[in-house]
PDB file of N, CA and C in Angstrom:
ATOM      1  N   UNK A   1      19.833  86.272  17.816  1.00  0.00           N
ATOM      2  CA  UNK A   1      18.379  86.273  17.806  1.00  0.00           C
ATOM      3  C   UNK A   1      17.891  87.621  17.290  1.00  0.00           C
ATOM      4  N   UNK A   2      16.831  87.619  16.850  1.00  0.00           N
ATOM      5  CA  UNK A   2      15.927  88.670  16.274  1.00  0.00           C
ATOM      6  C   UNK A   2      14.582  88.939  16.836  1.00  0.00           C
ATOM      7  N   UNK A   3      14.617  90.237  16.934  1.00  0.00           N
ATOM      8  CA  UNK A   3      12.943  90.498  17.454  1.00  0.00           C
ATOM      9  C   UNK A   3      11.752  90.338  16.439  1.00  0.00           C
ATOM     10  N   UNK A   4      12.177  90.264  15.280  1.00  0.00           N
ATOM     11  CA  UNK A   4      11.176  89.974  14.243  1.00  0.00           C
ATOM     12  C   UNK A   4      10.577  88.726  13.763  1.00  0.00           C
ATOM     13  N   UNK A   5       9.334  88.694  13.623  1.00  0.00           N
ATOM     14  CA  UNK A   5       8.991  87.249  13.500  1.00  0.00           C
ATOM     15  C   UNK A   5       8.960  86.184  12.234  1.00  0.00           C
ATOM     16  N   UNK A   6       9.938  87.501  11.266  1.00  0.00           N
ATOM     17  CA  UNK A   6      10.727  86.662   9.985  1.00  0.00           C
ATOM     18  C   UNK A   6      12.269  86.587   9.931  1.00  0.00           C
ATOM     19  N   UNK A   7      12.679  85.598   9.819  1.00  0.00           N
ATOM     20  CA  UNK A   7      14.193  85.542  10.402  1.00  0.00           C
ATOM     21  C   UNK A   7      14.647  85.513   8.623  1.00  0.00           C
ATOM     22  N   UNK A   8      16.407  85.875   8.291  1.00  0.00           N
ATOM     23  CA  UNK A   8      16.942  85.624   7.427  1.00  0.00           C
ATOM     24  C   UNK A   8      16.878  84.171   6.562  1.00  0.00           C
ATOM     25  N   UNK A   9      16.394  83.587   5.861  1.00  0.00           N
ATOM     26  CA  UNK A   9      16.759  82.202   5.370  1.00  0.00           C
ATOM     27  C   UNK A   9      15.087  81.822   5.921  1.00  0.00           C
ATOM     28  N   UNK A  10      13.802  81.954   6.079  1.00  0.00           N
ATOM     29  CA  UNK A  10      13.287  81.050   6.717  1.00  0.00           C
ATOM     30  C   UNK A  10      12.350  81.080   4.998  1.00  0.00           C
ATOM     31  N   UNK A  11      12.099  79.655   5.620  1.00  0.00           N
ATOM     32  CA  UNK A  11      11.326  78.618   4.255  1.00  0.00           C
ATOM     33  C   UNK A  11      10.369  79.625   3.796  1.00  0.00           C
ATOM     34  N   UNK A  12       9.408  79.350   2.754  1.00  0.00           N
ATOM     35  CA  UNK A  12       8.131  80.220   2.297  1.00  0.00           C
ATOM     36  C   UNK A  12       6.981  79.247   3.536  1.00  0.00           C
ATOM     37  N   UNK A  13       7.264  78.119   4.106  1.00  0.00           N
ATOM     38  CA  UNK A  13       5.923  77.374   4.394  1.00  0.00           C
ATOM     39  C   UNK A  13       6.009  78.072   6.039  1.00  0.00           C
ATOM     40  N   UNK A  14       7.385  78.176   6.500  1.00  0.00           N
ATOM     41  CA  UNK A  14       7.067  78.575   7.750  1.00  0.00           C
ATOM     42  C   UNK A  14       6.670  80.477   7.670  1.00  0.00           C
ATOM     43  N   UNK A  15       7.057  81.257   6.594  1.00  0.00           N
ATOM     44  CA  UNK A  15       6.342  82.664   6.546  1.00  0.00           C
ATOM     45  C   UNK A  15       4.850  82.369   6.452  1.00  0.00           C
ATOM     46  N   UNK A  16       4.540  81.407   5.394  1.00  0.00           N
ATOM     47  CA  UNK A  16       2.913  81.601   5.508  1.00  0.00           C
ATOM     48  C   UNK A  16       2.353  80.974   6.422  1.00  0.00           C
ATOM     49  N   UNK A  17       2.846  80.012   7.169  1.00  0.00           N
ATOM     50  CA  UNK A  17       2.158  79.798   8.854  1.00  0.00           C
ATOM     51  C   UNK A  17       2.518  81.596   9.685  1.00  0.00           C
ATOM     52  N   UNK A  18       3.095  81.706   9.879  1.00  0.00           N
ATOM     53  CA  UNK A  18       3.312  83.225  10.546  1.00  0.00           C
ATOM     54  C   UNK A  18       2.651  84.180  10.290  1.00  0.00           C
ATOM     55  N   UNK A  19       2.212  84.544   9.080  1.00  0.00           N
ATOM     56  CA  UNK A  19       1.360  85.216   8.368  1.00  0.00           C
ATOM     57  C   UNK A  19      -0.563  84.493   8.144  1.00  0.00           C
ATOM     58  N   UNK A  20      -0.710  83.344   8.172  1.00  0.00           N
ATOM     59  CA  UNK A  20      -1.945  82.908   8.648  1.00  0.00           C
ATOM     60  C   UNK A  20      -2.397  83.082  10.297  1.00  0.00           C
ATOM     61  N   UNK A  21      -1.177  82.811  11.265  1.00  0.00           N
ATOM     62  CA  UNK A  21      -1.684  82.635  12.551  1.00  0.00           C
ATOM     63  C   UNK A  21      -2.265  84.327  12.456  1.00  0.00           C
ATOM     64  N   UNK A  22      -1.300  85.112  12.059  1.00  0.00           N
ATOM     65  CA  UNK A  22      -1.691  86.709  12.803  1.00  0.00           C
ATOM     66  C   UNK A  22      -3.078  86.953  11.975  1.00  0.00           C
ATOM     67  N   UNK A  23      -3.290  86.478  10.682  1.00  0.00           N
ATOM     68  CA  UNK A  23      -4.730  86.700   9.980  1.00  0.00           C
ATOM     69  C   UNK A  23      -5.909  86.170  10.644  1.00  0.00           C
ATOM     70  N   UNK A  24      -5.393  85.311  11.522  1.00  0.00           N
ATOM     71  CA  UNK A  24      -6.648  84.319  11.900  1.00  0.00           C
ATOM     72  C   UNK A  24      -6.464  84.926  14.058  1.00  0.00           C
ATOM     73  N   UNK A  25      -5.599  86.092  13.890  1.00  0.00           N
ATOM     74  CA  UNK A  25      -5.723  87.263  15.063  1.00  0.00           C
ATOM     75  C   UNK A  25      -5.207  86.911  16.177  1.00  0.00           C
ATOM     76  N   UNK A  26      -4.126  85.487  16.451  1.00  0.00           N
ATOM     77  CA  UNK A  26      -3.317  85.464  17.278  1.00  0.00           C
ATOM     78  C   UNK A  26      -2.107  86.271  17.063  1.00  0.00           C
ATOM     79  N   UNK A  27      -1.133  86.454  18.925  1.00  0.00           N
ATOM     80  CA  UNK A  27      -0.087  87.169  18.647  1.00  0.00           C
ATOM     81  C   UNK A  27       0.771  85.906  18.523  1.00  0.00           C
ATOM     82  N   UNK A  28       1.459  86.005  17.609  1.00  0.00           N
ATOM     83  CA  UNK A  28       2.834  85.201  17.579  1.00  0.00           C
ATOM     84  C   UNK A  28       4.246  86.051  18.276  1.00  0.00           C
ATOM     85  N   UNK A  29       4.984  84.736  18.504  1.00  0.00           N
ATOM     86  CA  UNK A  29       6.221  84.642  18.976  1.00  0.00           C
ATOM     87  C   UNK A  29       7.456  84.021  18.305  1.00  0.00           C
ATOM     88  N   UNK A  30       8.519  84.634  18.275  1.00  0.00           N
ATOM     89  CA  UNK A  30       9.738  83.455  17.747  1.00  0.00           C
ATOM     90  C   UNK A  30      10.679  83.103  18.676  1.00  0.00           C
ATOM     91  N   UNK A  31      10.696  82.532  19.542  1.00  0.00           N
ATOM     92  CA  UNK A  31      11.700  82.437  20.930  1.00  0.00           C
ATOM     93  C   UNK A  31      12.642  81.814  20.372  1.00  0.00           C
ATOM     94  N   UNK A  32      13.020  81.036  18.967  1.00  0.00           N
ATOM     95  CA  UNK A  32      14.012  80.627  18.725  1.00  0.00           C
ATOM     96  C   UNK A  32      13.970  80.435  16.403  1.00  0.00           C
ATOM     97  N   UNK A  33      14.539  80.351  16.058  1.00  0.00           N
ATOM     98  CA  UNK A  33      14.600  80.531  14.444  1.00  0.00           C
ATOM     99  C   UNK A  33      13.848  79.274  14.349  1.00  0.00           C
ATOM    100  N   UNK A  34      13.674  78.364  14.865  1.00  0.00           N
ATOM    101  CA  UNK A  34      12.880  77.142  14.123  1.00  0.00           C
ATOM    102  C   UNK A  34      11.607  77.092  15.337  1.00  0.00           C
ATOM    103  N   UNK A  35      11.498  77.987  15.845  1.00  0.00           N
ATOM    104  CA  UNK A  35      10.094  77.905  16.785  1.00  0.00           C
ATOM    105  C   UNK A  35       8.965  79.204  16.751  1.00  0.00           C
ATOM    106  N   UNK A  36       7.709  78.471  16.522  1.00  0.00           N
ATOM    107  CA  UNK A  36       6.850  79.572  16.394  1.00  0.00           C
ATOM    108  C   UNK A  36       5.924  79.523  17.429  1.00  0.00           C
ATOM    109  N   UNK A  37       5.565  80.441  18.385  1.00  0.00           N
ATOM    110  CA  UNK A  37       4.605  80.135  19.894  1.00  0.00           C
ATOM    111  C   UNK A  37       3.503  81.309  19.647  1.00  0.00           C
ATOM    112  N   UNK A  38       2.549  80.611  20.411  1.00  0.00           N
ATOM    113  CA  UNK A  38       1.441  81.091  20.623  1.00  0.00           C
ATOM    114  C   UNK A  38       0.876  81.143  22.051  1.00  0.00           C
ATOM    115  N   UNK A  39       0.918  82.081  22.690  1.00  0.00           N
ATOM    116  CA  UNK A  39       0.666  81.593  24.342  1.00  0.00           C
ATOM    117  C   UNK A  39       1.046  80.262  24.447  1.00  0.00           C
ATOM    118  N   UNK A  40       1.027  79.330  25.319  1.00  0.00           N
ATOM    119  CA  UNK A  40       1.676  78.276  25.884  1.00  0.00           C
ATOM    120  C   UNK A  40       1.738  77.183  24.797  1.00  0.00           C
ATOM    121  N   UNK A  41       1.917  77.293  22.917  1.00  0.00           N
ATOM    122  CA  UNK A  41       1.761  76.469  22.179  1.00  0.00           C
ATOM    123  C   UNK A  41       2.818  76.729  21.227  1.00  0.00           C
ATOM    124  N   UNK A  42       3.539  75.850  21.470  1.00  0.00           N
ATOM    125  CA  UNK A  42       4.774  75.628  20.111  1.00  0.00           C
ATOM    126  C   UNK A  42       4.800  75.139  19.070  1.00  0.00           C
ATOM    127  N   UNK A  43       5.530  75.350  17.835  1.00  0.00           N
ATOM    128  CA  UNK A  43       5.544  74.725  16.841  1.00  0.00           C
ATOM    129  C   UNK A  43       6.947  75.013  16.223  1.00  0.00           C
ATOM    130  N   UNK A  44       7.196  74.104  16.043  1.00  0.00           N
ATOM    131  CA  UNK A  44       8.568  74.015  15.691  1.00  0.00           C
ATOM    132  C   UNK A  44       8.685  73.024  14.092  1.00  0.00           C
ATOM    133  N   UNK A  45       8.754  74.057  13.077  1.00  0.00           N
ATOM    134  CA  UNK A  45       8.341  73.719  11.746  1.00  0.00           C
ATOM    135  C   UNK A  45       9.298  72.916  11.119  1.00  0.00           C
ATOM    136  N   UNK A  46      10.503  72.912  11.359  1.00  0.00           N
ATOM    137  CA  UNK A  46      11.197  72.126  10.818  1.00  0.00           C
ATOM    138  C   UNK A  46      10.815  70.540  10.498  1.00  0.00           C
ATOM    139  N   UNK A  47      10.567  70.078  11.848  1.00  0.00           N
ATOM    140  CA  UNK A  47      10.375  68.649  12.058  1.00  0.00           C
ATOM    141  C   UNK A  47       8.440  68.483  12.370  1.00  0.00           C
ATOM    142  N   UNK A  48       8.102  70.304  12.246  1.00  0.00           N
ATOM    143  CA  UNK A  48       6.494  69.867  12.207  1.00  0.00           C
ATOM    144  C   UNK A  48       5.569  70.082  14.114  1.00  0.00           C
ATOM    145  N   UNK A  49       7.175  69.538  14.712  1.00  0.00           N
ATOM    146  CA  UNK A  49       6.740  68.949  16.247  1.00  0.00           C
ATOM    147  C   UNK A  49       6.095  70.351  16.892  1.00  0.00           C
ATOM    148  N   UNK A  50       5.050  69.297  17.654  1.00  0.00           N
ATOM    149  CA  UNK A  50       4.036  70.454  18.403  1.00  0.00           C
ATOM    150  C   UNK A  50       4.197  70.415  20.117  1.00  0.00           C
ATOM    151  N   UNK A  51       4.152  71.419  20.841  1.00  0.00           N
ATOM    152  CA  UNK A  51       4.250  71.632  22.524  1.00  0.00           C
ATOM    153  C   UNK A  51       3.810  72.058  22.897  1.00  0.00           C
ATOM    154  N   UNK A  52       3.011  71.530  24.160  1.00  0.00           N
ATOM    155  CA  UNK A  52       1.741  72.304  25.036  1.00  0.00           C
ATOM    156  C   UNK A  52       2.380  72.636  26.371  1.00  0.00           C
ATOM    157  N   UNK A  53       3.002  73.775  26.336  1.00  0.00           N
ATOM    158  CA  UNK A  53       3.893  73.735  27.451  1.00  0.00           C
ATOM    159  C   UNK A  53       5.218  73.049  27.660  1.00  0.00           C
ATOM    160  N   UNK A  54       5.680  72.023  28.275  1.00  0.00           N
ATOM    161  CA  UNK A  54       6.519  71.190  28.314  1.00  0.00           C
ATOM    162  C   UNK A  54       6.299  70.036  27.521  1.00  0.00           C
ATOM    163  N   UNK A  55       5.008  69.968  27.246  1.00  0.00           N
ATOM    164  CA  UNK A  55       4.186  68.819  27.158  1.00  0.00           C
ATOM    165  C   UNK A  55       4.419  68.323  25.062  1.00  0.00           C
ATOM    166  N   UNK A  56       5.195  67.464  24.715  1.00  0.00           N
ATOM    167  CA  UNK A  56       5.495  67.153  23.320  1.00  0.00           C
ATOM    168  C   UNK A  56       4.149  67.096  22.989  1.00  0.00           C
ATOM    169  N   UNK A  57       2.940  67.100  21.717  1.00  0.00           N
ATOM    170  CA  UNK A  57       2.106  66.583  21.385  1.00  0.00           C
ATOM    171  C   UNK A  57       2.384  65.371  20.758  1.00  0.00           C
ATOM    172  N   UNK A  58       1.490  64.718  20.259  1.00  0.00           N
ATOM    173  CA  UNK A  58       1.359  63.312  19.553  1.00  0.00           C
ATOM    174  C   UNK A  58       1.333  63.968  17.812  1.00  0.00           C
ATOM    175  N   UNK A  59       0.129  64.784  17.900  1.00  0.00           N
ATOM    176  CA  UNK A  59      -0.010  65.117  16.436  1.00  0.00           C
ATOM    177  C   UNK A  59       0.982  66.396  16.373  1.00  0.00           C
ATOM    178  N   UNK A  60       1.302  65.934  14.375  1.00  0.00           N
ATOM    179  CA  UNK A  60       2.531  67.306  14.157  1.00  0.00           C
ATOM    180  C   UNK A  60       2.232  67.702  13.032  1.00  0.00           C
ATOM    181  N   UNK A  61       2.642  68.811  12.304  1.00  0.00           N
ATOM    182  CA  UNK A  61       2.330  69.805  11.610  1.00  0.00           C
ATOM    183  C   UNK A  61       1.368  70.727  11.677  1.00  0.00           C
ATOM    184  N   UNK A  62       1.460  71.741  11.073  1.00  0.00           N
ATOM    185  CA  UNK A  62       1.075  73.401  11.054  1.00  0.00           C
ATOM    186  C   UNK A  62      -0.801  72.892  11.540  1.00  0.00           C
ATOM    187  N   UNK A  63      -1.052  72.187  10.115  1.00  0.00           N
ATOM    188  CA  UNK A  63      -2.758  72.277  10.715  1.00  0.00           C
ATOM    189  C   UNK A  63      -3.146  71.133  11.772  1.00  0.00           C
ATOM    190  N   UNK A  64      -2.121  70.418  12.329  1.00  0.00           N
ATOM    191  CA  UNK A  64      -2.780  70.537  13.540  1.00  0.00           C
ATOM    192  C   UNK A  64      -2.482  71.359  14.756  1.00  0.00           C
ATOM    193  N   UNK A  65      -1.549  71.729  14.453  1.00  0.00           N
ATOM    194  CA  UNK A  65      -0.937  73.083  15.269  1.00  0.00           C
ATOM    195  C   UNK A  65      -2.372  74.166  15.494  1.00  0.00           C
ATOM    196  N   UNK A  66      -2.475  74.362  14.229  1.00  0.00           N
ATOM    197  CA  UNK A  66      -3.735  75.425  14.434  1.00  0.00           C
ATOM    198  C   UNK A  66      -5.180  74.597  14.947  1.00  0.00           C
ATOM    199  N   UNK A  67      -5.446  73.476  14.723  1.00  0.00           N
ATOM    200  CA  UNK A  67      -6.457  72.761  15.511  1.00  0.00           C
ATOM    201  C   UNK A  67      -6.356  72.685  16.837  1.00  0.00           C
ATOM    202  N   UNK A  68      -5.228  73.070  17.516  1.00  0.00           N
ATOM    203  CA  UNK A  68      -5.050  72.671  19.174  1.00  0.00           C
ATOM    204  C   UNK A  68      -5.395  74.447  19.587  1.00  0.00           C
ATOM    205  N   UNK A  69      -4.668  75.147  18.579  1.00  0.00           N
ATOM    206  CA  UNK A  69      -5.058  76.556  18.844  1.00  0.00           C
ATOM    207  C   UNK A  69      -6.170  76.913  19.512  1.00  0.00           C
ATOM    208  N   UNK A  70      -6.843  77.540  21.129  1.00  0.00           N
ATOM    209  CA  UNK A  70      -7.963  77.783  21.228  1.00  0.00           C
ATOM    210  C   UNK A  70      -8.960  78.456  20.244  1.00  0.00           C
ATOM    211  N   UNK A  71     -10.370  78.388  19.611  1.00  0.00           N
ATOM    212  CA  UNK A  71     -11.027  79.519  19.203  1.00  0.00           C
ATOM    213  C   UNK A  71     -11.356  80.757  20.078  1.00  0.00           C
ATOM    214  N   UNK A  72     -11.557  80.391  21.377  1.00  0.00           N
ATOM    215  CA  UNK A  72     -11.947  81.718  22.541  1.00  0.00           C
ATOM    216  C   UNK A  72     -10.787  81.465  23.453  1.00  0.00           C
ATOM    217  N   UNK A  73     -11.206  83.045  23.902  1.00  0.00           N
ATOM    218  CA  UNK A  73      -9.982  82.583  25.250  1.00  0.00           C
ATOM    219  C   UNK A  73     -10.205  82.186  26.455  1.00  0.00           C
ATOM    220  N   UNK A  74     -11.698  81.951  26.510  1.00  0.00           N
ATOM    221  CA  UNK A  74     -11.902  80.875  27.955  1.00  0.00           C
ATOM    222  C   UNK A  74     -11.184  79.748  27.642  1.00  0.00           C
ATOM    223  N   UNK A  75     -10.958  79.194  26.698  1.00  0.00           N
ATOM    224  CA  UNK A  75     -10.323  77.602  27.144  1.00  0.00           C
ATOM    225  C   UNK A  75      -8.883  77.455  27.735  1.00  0.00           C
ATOM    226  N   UNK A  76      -7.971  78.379  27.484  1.00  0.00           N
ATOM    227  CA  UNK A  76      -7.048  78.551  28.024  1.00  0.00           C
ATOM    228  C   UNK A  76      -6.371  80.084  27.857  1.00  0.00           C
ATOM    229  N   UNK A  77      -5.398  80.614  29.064  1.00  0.00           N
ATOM    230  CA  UNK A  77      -5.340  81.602  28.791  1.00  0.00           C
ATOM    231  C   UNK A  77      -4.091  81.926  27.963  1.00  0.00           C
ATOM    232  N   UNK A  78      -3.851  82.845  26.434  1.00  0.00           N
ATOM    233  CA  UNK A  78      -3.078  83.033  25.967  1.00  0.00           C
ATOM    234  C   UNK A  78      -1.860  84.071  26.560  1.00  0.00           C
ATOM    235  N   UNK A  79      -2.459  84.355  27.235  1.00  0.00           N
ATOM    236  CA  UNK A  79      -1.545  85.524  27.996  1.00  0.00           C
ATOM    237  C   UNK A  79      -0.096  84.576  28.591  1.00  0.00           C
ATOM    238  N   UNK A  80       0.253  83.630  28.229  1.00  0.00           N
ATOM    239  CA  UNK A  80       0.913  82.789  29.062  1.00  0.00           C
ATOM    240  C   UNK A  80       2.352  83.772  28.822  1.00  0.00           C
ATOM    241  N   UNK A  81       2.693  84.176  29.828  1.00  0.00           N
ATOM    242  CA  UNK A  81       4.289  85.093  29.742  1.00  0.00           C
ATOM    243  C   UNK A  81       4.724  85.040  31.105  1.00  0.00           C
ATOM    244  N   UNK A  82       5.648  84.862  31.506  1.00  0.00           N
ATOM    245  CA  UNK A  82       5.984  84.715  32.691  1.00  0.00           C
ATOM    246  C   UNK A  82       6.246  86.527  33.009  1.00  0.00           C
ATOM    247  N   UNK A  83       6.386  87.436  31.655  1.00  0.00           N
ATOM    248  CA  UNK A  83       6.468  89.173  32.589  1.00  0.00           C
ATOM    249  C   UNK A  83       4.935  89.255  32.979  1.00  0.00           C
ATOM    250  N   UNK A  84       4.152  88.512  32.007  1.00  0.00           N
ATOM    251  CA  UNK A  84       2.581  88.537  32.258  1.00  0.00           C
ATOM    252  C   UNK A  84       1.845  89.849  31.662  1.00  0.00           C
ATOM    253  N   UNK A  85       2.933  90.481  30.187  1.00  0.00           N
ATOM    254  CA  UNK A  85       2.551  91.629  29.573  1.00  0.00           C
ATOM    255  C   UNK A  85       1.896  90.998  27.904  1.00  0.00           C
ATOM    256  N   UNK A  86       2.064  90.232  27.728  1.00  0.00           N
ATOM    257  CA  UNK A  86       1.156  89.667  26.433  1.00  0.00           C
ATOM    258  C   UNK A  86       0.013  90.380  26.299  1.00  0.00           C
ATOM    259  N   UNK A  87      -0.336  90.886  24.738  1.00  0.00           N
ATOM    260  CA  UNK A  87      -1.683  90.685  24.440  1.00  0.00           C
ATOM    261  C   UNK A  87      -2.774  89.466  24.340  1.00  0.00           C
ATOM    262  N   UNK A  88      -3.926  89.841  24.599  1.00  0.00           N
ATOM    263  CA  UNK A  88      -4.893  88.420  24.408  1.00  0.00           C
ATOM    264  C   UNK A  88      -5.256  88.561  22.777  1.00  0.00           C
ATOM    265  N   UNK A  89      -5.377  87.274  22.164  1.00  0.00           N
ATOM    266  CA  UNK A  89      -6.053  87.473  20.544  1.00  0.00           C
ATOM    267  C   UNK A  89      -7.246  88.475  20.553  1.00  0.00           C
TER     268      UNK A  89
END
């Protein structure tokens, strides 16, 4: 694993999701080479598939990934980290 949130080999479509989320001022995460998180929201680009927690979504790919994305952070809190040291967008 890598602390960086561009891994060796990764596609051009999953850099420019990585590079849109942080433009559009969320912190991203890579907890695994084919997973990209956002406080409690996964995306896992390979196959598109989206996770709200444990929770699989119905809809998949990047833009709806970013449609589930909160705009504020009252709707849910991004801080989701179990050390509970996250930045908020």
């Amino acid at each position: 694993m890598t602390d960086s949130l561009f891994w060796p080999g990764d596609p051009p479509h999953c850099k420019r999701a990585i590079r849109r989320l942080i433009k559009e001022g969320y912190k991203v995460r890579r907890p695994t080479r084919y997973q990209i998180a956002v406080g409690p929201y996964n995306f896992y680009w390979g196959k598109g598939t989206i996770t709200f927690g444990d929770e699989r979504q119905v809809e998949t790919g990047f833009e709806a990934f970013l449609r589930m994305l909160p705009r504020r952070l009252g709707s849910v809190d991004l801080d989701f980290d179990e050390d509970g040291d996250d930045e908020h967008r």
